[in-house]
C-alpha atoms as a PDB file:
ATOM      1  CA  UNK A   1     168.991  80.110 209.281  1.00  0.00           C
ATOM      2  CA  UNK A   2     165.743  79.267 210.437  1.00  0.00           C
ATOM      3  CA  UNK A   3     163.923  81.877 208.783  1.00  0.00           C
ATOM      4  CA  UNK A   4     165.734  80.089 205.841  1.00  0.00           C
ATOM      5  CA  UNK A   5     164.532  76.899 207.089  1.00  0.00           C
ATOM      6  CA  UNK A   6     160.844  77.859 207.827  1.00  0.00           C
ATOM      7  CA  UNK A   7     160.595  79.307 204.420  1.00  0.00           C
ATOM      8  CA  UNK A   8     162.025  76.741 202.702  1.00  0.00           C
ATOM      9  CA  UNK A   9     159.743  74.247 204.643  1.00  0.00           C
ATOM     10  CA  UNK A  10     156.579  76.277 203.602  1.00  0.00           C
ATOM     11  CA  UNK A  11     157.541  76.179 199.842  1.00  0.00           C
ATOM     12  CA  UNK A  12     158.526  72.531 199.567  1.00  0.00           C
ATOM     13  CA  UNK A  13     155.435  71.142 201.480  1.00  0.00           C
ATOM     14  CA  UNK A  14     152.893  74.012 200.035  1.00  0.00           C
ATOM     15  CA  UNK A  15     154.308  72.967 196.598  1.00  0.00           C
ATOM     16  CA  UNK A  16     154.382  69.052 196.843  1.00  0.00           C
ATOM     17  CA  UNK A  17     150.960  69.246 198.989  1.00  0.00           C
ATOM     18  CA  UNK A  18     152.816  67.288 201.698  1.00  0.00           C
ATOM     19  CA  UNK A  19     149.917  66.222 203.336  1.00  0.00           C
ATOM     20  CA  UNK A  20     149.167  68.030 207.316  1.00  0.00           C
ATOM     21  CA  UNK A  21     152.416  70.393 206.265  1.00  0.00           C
ATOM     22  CA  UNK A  22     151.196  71.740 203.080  1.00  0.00           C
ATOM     23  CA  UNK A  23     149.887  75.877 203.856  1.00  0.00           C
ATOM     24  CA  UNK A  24     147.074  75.194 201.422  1.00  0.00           C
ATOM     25  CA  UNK A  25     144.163  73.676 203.443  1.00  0.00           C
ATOM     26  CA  UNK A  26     140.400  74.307 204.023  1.00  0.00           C
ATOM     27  CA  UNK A  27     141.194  76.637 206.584  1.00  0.00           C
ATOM     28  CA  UNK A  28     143.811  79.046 203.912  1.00  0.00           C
ATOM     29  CA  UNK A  29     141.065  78.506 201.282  1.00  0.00           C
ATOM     30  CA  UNK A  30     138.755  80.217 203.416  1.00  0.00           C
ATOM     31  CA  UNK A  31     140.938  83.228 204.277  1.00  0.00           C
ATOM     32  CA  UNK A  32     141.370  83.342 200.350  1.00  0.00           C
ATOM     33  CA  UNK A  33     137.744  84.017 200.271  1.00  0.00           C
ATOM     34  CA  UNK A  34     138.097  86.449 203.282  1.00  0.00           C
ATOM     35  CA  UNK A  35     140.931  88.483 202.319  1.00  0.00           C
ATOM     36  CA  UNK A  36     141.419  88.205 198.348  1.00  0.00           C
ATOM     37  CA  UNK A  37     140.251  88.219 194.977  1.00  0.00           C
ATOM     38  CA  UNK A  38     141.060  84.787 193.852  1.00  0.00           C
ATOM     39  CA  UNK A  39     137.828  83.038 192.712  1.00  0.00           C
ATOM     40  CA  UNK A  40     140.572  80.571 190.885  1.00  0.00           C
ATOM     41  CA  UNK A  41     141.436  78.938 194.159  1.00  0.00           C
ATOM     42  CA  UNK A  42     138.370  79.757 196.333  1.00  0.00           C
ATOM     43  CA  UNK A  43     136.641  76.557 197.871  1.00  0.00           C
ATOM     44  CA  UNK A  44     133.994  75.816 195.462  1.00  0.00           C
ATOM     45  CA  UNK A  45     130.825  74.678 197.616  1.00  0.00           C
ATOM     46  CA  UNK A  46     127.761  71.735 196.120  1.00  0.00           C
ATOM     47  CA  UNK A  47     125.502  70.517 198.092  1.00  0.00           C
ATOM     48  CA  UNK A  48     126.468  67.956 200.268  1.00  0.00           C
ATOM     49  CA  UNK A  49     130.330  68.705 199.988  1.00  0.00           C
ATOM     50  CA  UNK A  50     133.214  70.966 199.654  1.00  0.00           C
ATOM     51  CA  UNK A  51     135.785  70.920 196.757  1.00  0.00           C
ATOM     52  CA  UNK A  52     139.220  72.419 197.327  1.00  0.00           C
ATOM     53  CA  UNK A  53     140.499  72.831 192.948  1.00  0.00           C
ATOM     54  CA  UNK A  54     144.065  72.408 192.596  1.00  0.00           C
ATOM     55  CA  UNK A  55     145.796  75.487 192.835  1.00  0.00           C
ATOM     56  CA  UNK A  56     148.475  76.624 190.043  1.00  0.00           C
ATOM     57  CA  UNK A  57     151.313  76.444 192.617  1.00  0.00           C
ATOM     58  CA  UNK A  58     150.789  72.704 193.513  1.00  0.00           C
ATOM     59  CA  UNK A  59     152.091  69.581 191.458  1.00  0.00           C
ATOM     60  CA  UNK A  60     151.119  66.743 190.369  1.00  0.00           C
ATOM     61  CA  UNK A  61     151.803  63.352 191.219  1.00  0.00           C
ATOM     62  CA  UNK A  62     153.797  62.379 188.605  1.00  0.00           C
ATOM     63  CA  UNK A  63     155.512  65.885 188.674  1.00  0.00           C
ATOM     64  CA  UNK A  64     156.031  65.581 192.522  1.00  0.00           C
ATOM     65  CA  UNK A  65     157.632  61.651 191.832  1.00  0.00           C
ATOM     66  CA  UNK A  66     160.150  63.622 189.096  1.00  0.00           C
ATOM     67  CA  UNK A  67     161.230  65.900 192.011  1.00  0.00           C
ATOM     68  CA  UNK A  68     161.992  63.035 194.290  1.00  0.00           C
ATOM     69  CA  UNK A  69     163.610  60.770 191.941  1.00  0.00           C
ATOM     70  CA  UNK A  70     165.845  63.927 190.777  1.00  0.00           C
ATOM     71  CA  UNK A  71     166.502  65.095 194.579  1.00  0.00           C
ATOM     72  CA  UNK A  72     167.732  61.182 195.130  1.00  0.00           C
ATOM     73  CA  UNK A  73     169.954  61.045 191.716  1.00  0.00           C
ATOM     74  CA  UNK A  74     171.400  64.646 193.211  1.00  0.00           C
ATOM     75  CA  UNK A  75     175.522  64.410 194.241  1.00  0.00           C
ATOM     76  CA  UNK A  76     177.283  67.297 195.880  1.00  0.00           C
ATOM     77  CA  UNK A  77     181.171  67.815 196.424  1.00  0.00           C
ATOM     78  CA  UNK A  78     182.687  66.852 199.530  1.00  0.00           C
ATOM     79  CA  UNK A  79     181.781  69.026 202.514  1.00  0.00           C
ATOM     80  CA  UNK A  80     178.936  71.322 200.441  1.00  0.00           C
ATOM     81  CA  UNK A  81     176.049  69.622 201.495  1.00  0.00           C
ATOM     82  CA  UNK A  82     175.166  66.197 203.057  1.00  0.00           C
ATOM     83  CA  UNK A  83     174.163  62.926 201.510  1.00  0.00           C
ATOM     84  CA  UNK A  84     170.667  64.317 199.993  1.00  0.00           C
ATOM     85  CA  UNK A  85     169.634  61.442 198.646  1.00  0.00           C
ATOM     86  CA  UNK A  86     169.413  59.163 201.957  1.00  0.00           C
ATOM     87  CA  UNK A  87     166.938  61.430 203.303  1.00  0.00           C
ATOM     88  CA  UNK A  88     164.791  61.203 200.081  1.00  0.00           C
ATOM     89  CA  UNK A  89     162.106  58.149 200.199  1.00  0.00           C
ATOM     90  CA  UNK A  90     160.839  58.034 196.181  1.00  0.00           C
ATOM     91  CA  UNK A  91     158.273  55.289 197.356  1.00  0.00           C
ATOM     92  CA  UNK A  92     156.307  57.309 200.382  1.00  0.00           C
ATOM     93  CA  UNK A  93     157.508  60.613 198.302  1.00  0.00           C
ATOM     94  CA  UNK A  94     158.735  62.025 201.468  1.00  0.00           C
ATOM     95  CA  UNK A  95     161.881  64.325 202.489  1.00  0.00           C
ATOM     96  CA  UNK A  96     163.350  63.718 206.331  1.00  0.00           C
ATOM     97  CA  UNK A  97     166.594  64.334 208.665  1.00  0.00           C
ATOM     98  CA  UNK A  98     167.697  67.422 207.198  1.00  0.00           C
ATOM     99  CA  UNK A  99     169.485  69.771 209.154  1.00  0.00           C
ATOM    100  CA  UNK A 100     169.917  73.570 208.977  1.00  0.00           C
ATOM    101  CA  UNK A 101     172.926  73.181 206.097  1.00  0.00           C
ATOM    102  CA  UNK A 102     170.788  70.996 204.114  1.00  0.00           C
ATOM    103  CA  UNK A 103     167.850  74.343 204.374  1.00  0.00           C
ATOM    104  CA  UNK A 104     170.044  76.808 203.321  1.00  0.00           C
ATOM    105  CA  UNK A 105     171.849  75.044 200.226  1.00  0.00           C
ATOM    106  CA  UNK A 106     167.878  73.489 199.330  1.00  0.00           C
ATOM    107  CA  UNK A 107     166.460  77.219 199.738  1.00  0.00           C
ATOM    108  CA  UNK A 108     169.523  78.908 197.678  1.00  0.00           C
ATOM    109  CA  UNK A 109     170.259  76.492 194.995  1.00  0.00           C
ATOM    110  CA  UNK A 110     167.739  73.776 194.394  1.00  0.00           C
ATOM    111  CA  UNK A 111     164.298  75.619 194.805  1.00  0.00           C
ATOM    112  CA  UNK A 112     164.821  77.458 191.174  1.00  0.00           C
ATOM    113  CA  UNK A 113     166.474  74.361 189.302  1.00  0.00           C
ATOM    114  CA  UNK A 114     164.220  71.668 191.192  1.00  0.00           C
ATOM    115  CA  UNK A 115     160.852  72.927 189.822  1.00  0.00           C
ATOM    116  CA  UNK A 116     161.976  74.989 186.747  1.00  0.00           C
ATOM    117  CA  UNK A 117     160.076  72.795 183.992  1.00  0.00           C
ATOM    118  CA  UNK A 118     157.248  72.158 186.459  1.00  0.00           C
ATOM    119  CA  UNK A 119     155.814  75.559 187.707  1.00  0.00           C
ATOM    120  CA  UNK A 120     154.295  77.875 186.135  1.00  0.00           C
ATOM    121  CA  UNK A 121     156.667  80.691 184.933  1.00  0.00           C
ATOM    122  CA  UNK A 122     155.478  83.742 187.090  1.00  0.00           C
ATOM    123  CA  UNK A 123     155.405  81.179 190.072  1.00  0.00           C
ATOM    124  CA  UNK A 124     158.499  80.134 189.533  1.00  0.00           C
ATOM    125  CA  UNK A 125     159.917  83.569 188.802  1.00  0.00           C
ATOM    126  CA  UNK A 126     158.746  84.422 192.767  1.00  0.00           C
ATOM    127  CA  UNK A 127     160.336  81.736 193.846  1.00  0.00           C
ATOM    128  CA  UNK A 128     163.829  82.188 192.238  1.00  0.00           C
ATOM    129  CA  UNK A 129     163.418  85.455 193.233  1.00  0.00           C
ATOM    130  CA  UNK A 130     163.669  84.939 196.865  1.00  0.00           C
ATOM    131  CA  UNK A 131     166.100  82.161 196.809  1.00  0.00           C
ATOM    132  CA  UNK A 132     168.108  84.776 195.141  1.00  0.00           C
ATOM    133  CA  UNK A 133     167.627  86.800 198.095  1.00  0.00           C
ATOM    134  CA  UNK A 134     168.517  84.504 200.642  1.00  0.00           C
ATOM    135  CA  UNK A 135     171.681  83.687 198.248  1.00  0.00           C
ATOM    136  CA  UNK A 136     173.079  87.273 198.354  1.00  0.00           C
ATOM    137  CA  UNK A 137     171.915  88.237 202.059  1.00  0.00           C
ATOM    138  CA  UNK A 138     174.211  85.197 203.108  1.00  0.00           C
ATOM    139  CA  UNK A 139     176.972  86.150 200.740  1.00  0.00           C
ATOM    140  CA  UNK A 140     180.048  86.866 202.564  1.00  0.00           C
ATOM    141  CA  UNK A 141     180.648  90.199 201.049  1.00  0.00           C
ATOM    142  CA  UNK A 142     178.342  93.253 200.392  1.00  0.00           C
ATOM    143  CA  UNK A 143     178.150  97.149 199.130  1.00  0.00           C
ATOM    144  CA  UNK A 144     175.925  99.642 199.862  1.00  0.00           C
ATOM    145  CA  UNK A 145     174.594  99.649 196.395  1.00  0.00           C
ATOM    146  CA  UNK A 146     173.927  95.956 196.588  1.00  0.00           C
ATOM    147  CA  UNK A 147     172.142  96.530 199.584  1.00  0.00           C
ATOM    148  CA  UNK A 148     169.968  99.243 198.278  1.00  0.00           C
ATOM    149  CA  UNK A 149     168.850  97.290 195.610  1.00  0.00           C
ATOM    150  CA  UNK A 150     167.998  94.002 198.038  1.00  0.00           C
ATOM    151  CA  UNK A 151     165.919  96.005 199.821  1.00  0.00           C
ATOM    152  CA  UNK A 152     163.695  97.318 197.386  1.00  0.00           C
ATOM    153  CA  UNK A 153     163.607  93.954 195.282  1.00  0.00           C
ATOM    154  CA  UNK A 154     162.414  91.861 198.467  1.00  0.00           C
ATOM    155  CA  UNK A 155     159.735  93.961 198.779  1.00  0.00           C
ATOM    156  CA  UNK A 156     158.448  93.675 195.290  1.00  0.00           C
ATOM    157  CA  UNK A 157     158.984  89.603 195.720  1.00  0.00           C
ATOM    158  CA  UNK A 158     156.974  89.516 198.939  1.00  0.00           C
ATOM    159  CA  UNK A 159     153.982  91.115 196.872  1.00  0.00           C
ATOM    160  CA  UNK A 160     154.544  88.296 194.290  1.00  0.00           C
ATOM    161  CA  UNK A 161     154.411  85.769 196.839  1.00  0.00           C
ATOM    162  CA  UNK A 162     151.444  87.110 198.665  1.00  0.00           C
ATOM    163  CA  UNK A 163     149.727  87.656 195.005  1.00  0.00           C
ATOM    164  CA  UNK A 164     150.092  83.999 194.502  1.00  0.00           C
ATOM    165  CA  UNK A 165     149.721  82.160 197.395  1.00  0.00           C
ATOM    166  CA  UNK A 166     147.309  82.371 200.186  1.00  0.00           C
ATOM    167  CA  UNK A 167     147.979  84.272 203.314  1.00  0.00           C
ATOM    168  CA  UNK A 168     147.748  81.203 205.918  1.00  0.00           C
ATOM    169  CA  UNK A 169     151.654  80.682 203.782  1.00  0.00           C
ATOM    170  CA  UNK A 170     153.458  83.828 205.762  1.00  0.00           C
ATOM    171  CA  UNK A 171     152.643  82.434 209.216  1.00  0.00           C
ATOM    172  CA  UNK A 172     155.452  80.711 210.650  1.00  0.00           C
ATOM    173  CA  UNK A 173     158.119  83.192 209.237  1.00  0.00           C
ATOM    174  CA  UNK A 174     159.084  86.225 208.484  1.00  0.00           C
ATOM    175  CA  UNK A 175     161.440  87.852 205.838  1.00  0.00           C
ATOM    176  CA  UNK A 176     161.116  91.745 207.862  1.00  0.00           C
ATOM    177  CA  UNK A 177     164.435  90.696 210.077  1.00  0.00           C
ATOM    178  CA  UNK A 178     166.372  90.683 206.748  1.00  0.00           C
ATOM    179  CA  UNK A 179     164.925  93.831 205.581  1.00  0.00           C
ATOM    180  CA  UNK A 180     166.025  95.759 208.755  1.00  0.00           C
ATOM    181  CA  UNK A 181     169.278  93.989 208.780  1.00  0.00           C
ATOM    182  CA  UNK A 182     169.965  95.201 205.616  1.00  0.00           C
ATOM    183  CA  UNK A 183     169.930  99.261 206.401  1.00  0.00           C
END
């Protein structure tokens, strides 16, 4: 659960550039320029100042306000998940007081239909992908089959996620655990 938790922490904030949370700062825009080929997201240097250009996996304003509005309208059956929308504020756009249930039915459900219309379709492909993941490693039942193919699809969906965000995003967690568990 709290590799659940940290990733689903990293994707929200990185996504809705929650300010001092978000993984894409200064300091991941200049490992970008270190460590990859992305002149699309590279800190683009004048005279006097440094611009950081919006990368492809962050919203908008008005898209981030649509998240939180939808998050607050969301209702869940008894017992599946806690009140979401008192821990929503649409006015400071923020998200608070969630505990480790709230992670895990955010990171397996609500990534993929939360920002569907608003990412980009090979973003939001990644991310599906690994909520997916996280859906079927916690399922209560699996074959060896099943596992066979987890293991070789999370590997393929790490080197989406690494292809589109920067590498300051795989800090705080790690997805390996799973992998192992899984043989």
């Amino acid at each position: 659960m709290h590799i659940e938790k940290n990733m689903f922490e990293n994707i929200f904030n990185t996504v809705m550039d929650v300010k001092r949370k978000t993984k894409d700062n200064i300091k991941s825009r200049l490992d970008v320029a270190l460590f990859c080929n992305r002149k699309n997201i590279e800190l683009v240097c004048d005279r006097s100042r440094v611009a950081k250009p919006r990368a492809s996996f962050v919203l908008e304003k008005n898209a981030q306000l649509l998240v939180y509005k939808w998050l607050k309208s969301l209702r869940f059956p008894d017992g599946h998940a806690s009140n979401i929308s008192r821990l929503i504020n649409t006015e400071e756009c923020r998200l608070y007081g969630m505990k480790s249930h709230d992670f895990h039915v955010f990171m397996q459900t609500l990534i993929p239909l939360a920002f569907r219309d608003l990412l980009p379709k090979g973003i939001w492909d990644a991310l599906t992908e690994i909520s997916h993941f996280f859906r079927d490693i916690c399922s209560s039942k699996l074959n060896v089959d099943h596992n066979e193919r987890l293991e070789k699809n999370i590997v393929e969906t790490i080197c989406k996620l690494e292809m589109l965000f920067s590498p300051s995003f795989f800090t705080q967690w790690s997805i390996y655990p799973y992998i192992y568990r899984l043989r």
